[in-house]
Protein backbone atom coordinates (compact mmCIF):
# COMPACT_ATOMS: atom_id res chain seq x y z
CA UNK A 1 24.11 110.55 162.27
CA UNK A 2 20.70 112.27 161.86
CA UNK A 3 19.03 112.55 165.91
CA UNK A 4 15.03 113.63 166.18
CA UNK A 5 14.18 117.07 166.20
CA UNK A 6 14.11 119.18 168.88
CA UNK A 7 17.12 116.62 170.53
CA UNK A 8 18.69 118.46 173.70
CA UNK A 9 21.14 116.53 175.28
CA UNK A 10 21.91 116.89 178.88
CA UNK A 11 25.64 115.65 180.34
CA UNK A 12 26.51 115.80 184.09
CA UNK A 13 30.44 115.27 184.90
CA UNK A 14 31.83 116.89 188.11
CA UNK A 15 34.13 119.39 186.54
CA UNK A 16 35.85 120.67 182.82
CA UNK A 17 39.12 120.42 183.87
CA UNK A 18 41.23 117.88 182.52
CA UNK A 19 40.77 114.10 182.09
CA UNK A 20 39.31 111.04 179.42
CA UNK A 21 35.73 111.64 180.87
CA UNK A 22 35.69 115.54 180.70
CA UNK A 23 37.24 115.30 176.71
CA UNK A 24 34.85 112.89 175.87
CA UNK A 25 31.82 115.15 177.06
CA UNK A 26 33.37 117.73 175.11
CA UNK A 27 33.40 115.74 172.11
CA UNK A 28 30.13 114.66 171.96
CA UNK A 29 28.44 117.68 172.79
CA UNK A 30 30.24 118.97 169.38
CA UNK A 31 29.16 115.67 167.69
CA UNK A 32 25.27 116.70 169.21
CA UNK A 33 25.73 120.77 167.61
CA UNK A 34 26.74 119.40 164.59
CA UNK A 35 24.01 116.96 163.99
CA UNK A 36 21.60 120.00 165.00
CA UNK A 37 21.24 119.10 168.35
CA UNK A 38 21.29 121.56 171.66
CA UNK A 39 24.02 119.92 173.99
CA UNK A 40 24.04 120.86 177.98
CA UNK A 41 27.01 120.14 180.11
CA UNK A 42 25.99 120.06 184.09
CA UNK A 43 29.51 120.07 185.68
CA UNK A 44 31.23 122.70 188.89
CA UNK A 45 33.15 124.34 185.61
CA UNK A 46 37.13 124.41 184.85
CA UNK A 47 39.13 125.43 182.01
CA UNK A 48 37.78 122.69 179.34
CA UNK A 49 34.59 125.47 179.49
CA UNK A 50 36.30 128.04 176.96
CA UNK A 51 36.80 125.10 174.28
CA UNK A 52 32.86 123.76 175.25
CA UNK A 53 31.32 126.87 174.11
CA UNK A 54 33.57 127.81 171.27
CA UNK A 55 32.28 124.07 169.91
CA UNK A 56 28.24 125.68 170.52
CA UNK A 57 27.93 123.73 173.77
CA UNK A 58 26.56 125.26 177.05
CA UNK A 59 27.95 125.26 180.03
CA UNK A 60 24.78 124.85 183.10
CA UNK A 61 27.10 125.46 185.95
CA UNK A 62 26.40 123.61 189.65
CA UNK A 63 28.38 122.17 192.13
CA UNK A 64 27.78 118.58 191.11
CA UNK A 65 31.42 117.12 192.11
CA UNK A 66 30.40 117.42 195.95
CA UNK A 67 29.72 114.15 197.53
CA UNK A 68 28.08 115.97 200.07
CA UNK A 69 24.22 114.47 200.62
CA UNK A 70 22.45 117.48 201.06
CA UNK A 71 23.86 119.49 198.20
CA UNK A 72 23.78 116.24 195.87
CA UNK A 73 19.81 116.49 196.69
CA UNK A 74 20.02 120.18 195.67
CA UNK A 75 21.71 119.28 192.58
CA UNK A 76 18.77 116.72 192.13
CA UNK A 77 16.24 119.68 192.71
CA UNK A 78 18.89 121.69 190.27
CA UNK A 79 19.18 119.15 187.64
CA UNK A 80 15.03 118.38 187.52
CA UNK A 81 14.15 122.06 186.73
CA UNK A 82 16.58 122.27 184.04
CA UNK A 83 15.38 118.41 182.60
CA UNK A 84 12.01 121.03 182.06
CA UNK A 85 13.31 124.11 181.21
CA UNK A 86 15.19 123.20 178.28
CA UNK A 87 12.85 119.76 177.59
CA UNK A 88 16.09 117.81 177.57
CA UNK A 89 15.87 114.73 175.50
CA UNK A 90 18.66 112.71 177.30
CA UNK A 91 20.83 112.30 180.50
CA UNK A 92 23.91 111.32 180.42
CA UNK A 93 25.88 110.69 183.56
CA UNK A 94 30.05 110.52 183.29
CA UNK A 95 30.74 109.80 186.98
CA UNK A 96 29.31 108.33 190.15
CA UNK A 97 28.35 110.71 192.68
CA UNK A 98 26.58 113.60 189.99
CA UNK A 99 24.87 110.54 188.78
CA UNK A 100 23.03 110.13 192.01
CA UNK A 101 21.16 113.08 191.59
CA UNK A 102 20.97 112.72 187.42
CA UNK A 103 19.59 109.52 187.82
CA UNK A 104 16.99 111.34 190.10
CA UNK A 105 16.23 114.08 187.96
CA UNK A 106 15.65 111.88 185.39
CA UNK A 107 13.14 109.74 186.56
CA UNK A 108 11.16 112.44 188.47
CA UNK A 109 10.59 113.84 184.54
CA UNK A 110 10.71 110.29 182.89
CA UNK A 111 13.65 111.09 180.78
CA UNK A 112 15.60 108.60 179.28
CA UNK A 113 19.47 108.13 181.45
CA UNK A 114 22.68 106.65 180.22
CA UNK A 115 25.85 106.55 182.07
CA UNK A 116 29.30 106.23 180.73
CA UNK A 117 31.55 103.13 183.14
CA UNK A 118 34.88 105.11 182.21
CA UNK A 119 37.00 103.96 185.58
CA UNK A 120 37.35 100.46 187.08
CA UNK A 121 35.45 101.46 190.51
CA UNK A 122 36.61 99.16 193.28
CA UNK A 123 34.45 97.71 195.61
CA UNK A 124 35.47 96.66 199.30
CA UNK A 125 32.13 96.30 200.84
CA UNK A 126 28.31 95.82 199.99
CA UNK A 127 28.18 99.47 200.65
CA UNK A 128 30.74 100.34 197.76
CA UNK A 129 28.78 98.32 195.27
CA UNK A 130 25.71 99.75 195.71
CA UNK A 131 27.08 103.01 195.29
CA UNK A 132 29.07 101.94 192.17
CA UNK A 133 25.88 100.56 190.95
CA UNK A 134 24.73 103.75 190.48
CA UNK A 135 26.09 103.83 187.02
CA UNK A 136 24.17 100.58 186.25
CA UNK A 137 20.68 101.72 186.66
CA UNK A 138 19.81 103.44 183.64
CA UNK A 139 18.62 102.63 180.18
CA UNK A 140 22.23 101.84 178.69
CA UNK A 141 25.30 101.83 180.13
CA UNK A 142 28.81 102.40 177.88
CA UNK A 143 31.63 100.53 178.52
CA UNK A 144 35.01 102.16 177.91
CA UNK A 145 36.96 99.23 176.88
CA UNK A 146 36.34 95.60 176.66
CA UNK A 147 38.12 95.37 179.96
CA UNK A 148 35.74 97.88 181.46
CA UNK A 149 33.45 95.61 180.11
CA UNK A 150 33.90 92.58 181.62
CA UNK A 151 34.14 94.18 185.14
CA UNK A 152 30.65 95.79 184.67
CA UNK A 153 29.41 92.42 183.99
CA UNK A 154 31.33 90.49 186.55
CA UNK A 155 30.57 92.95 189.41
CA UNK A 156 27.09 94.01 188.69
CA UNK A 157 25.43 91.44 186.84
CA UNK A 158 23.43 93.37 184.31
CA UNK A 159 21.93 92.24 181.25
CA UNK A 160 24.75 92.04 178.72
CA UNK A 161 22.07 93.77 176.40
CA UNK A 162 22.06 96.83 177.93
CA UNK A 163 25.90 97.27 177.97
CA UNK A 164 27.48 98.38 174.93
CA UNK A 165 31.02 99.13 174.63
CA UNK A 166 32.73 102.20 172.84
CA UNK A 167 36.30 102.95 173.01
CA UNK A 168 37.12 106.52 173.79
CA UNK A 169 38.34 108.21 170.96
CA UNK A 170 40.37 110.91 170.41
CA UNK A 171 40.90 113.75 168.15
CA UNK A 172 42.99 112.66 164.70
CA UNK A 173 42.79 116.07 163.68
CA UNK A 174 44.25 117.37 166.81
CA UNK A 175 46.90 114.79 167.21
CA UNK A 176 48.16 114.55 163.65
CA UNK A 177 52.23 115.19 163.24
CA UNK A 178 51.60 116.74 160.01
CA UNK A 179 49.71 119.25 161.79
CA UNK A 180 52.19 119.91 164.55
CA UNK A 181 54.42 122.76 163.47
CA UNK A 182 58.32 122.70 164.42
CA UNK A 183 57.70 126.52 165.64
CA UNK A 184 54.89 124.95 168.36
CA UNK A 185 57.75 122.01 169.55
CA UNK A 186 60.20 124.53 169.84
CA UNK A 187 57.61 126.90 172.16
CA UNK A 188 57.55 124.18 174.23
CA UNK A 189 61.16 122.95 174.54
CA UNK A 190 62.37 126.68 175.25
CA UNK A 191 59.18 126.74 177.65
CA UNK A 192 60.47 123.61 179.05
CA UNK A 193 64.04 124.35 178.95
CA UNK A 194 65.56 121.29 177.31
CA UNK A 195 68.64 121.37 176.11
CA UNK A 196 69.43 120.73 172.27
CA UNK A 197 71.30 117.19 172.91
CA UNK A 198 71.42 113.40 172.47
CA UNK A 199 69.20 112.11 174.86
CA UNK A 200 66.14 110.35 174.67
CA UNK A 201 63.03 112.19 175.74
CA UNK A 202 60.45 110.06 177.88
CA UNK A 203 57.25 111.71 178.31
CA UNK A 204 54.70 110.73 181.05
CA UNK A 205 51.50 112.56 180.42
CA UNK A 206 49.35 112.51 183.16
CA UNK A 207 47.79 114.19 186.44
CA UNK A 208 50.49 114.50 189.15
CA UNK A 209 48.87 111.74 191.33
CA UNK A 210 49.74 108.64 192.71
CA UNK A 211 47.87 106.02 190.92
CA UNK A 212 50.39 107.49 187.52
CA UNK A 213 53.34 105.95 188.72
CA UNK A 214 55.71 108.77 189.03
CA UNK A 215 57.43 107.31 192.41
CA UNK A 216 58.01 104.10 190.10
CA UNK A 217 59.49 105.88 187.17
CA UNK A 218 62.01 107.71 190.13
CA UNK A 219 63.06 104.65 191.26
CA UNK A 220 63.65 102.99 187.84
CA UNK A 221 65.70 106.04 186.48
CA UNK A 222 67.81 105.90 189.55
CA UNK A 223 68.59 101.94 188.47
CA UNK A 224 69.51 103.56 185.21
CA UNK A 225 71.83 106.12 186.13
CA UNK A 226 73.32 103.87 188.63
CA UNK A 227 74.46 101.39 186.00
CA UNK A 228 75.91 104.75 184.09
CA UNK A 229 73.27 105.44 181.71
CA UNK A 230 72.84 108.91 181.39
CA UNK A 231 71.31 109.10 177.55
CA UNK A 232 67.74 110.10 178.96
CA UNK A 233 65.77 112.98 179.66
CA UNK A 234 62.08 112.33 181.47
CA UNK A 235 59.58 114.97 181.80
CA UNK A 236 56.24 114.69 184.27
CA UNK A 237 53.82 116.57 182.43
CA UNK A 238 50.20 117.33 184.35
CA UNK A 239 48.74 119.56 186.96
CA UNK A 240 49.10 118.53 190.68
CA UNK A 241 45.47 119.91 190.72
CA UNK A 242 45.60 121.08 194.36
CA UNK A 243 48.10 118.07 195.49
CA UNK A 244 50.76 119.82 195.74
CA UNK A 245 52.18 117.15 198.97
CA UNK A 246 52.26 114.13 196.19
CA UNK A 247 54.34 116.69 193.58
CA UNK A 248 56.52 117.65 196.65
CA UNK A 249 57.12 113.95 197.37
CA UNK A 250 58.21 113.50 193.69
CA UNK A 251 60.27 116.19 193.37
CA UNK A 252 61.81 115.08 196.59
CA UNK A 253 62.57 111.38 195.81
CA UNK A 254 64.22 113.12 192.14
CA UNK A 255 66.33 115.36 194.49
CA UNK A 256 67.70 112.25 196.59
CA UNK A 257 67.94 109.95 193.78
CA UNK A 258 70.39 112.64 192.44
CA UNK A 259 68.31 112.73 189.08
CA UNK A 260 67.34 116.54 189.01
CA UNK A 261 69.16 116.51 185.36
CA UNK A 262 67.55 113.67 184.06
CA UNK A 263 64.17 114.22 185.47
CA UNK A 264 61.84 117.17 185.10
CA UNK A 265 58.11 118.19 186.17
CA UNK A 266 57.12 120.28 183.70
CA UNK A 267 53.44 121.10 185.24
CA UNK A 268 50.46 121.44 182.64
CA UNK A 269 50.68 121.37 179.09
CA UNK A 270 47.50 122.77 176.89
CA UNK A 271 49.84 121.61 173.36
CA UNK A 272 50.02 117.82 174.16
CA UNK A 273 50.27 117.38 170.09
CA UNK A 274 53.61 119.16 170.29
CA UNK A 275 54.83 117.53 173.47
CA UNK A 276 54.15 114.31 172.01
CA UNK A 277 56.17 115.09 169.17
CA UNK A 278 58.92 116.91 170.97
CA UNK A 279 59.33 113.70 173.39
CA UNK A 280 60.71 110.26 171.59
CA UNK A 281 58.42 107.85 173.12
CA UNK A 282 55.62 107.92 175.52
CA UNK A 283 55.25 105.84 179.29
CA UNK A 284 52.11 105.38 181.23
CA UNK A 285 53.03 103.72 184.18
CA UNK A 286 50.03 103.59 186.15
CA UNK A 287 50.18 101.99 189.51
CA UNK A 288 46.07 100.60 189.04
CA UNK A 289 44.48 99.33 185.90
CA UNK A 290 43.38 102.06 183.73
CA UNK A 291 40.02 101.69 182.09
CA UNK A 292 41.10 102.77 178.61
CA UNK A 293 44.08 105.19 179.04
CA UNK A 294 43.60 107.74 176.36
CA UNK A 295 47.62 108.43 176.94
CA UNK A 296 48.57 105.35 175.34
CA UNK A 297 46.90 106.38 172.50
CA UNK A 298 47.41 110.00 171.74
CA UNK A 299 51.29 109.60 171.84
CA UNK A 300 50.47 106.40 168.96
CA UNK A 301 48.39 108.96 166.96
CA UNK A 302 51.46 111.08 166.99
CA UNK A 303 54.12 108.19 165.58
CA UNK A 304 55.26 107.93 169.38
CA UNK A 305 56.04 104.13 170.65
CA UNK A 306 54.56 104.05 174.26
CA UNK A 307 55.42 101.94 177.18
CA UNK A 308 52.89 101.14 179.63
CA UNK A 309 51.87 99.14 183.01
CA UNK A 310 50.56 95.51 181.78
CA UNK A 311 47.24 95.76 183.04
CA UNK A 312 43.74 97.14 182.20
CA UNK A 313 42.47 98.67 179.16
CA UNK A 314 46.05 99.48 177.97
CA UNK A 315 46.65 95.67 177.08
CA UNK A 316 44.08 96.64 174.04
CA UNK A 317 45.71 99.90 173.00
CA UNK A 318 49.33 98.77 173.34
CA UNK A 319 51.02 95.85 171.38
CA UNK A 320 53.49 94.45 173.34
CA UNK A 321 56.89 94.67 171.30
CA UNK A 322 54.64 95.97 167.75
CA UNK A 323 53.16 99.32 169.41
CA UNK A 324 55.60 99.56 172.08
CA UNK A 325 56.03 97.16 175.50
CA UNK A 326 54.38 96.54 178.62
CA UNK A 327 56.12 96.59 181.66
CA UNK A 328 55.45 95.11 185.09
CA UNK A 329 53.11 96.68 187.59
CA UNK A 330 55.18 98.76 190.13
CA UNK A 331 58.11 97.11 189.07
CA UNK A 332 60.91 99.53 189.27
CA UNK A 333 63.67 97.09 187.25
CA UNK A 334 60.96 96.23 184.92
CA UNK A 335 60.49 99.29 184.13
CA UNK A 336 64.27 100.52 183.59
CA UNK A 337 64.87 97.07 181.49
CA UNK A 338 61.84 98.82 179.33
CA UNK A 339 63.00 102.00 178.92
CA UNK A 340 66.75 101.05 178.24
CA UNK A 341 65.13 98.96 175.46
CA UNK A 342 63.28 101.53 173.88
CA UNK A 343 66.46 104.24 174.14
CA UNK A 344 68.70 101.51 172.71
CA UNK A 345 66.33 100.40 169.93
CA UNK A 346 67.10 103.74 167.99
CA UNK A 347 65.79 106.41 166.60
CA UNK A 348 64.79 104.85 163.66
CA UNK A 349 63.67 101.55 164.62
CA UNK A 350 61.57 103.50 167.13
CA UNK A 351 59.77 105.97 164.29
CA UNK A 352 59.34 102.84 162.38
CA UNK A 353 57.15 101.32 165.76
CA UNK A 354 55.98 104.66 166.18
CA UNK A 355 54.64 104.21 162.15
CA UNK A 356 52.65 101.31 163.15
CA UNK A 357 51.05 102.40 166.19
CA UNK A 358 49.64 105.78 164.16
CA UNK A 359 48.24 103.73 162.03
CA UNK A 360 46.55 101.30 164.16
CA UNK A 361 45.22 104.16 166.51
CA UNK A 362 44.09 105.84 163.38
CA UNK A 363 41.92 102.78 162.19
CA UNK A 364 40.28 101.70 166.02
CA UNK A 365 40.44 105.59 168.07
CA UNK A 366 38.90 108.00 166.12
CA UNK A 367 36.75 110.30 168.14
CA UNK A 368 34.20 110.41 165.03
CA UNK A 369 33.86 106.62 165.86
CA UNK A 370 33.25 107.25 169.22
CA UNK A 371 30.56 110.00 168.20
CA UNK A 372 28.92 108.21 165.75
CA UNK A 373 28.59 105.11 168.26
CA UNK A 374 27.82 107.26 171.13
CA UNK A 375 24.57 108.75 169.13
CA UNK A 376 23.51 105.81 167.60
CA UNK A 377 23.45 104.49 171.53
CA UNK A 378 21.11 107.53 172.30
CA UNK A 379 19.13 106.54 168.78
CA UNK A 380 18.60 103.04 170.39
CA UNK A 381 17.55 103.89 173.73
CA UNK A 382 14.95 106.74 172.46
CA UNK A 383 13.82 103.90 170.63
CA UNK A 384 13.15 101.64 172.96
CA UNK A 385 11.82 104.45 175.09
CA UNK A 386 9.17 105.14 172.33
């Protein structure tokens, strides 16, 4: 993808420390340095920074996760002045309330805007849309999913013309099992303690928050165990990031459930290639609709079946009984009647799902897709600028 010379492209997401919209900043700024372009990242900072520059991004540190008016119309001031300094070719906004003050910047110096949709923002009053709007008011605006999609349209109205959609992609070099070596699994099981035995490792990869479903996964394990299955090992893998009452709660509902065997958090994980492959399949039981759900992919990428909740974008990533299953929303019996399936289809019935879904991810997720589709969205709306 060949952009015009001179192209600096400016992103604004709140922070660089974990999460679909933070990874896919990351990603395209690479996909900008390699195609000779300068790419900025406007964000509070985090520990995504360290891989950001390595890739010959730059990091222009401000605090634009605050929701706080005044400082938002610093930011604005912030963001304006560095539009100028570095003649920035493009905005592009990955959440709601730094895109406020991008949008601003970017009008005060005429600068094209784009905005990523990558959540499913709920609106409860007239108030709510407006401010979910905000990622509506640009040039383009880039739908996650088809789901995602459909929700823009239905909620805000736009002209279907300036919505495109690209799937987020992810990184086939990164999560590739031929690339995962058995001395970085084994890192990670002794890391993690797991014993050498029979059972089935369930991974749930995900921040330790509420909307993931933890609580539900509790409650379905404890169905399991009370009708004497014991041939399961699940691990919580994320950071808390600060919410350390919500991980209390789950560690407390695994301590009265009796389940501190069969259930382990596990905190953050910076290999997710190698916990992918060390686990046998994948779960994303998320609680709301997830827009895309990048981990119901990754885990497909790595030969890993994956159930997940039967809702949002996940219905697109996940082929019910080819890919894996979906299971009912906050359904705790569902969800065991899943996951009892999946242990008692096998290990090799599952690797032969697993076989399936890494090829299917490989053909529709690339993060080169995503790139390439992302520029050629810039492309257009310079074009139509000009």
């Amino acid at each position: 993808m060949s952009l015009p010379p001179d192209f600096t492209l400016l992103q604004v997401v709140p922070e660089l420390e974990t999460g679909g919209a933070e990874q896919s900043a990351i990603d395209v700024a690479q996909a900008v340095v390699r195609a000779g372009g300068q790419a900025l990242v406007a964000t509070r900072g985090g520990r995504m920074t360290a891989r950001l520059e390595a890739d010959g991004g730059r990091l222009a540190q401000m605090p634009v996760q605050t929701k706080n008016p005044l400082v938002m119309l610093g930011n604005a001031a912030r963001l304006t002045a560095l539009i100028r300094q570095e003649k920035v070719s493009l905005v592009h906004a990955r959440s709601r309330a730094p895109a406020f003050s991008a949008l601003w910047a970017a009008r005060t110096t005429r600068t094209p805007f784009v905005a990523t949709y990558h959540g499913v923002y709920k609106a409860q009053s007239g108030l709510k849309r407006w401010y979910n709007a905000v990622m509506t008011r640009g040039d383009l605006v880039i739908a996650n999913s088809e789901y995602t999609r459909a929700h823009v349209l239905a909620e805000h109205g736009i002209d279907p013309d300036r919505l495109v959609t690209i799937p987020r992609g992810i990184d086939l070099a990164r999560f590739d099992p031929a690339f995962v070596t058995p001395d970085r699994v084994e890192a990670l099981r002794t890391a993690w303690n797991i014993p050498a035995d029979n059972r089935t490792r369930i991974l749930l990869a995900g921040r330790l928050t509420r909307i993931k479903g933890h609580l539900t996964i509790v409650a379905a394990a404890r169905q399991m165990a009370a009708a004497g299955r014991r041939d399961f090992l699940i691990l919580f893998a994320g950071d808390d990031q600060g919410r350390t009452g919500y991980a209390a709660e789950v560690q407390a509902a695994i301590d009265a459930a009796g389940l501190t065997e069969a259930i382990r958090i596990v905190g953050h994980c910076d290999d997710m290639p190698a916990a992918y492959k060390l686990a046998d399949l994948a779960i994303l039981p998320t609680t709301v609709p997830e827009s895309f759900g990048r981990a119901a992919v990754e885990p497909q990428a790595m030969g890993r079946p994956v159930i997940a909740s039967d809702h949002g974008g996940v219905t697109e990533t996940v082929v019910d009984g080819v890919t894996g299953w979906l299971a009912p929303v906050e359904d705790p019996q569902g969800w065991a009647a899943a996951m009892i399936r999946a242990i008692d289809l096998g290990p090799g019935k599952r690797l032969e799902m697993g076989e399936v879904g890494k090829k299917r991810a490989r053909q529709l997720y690339s993060v080169d897709a995503m790139c390439a589709a992302t520029l050629a969205a810039y492309e257009k709306v310079l074009e139509a600028r000009r």
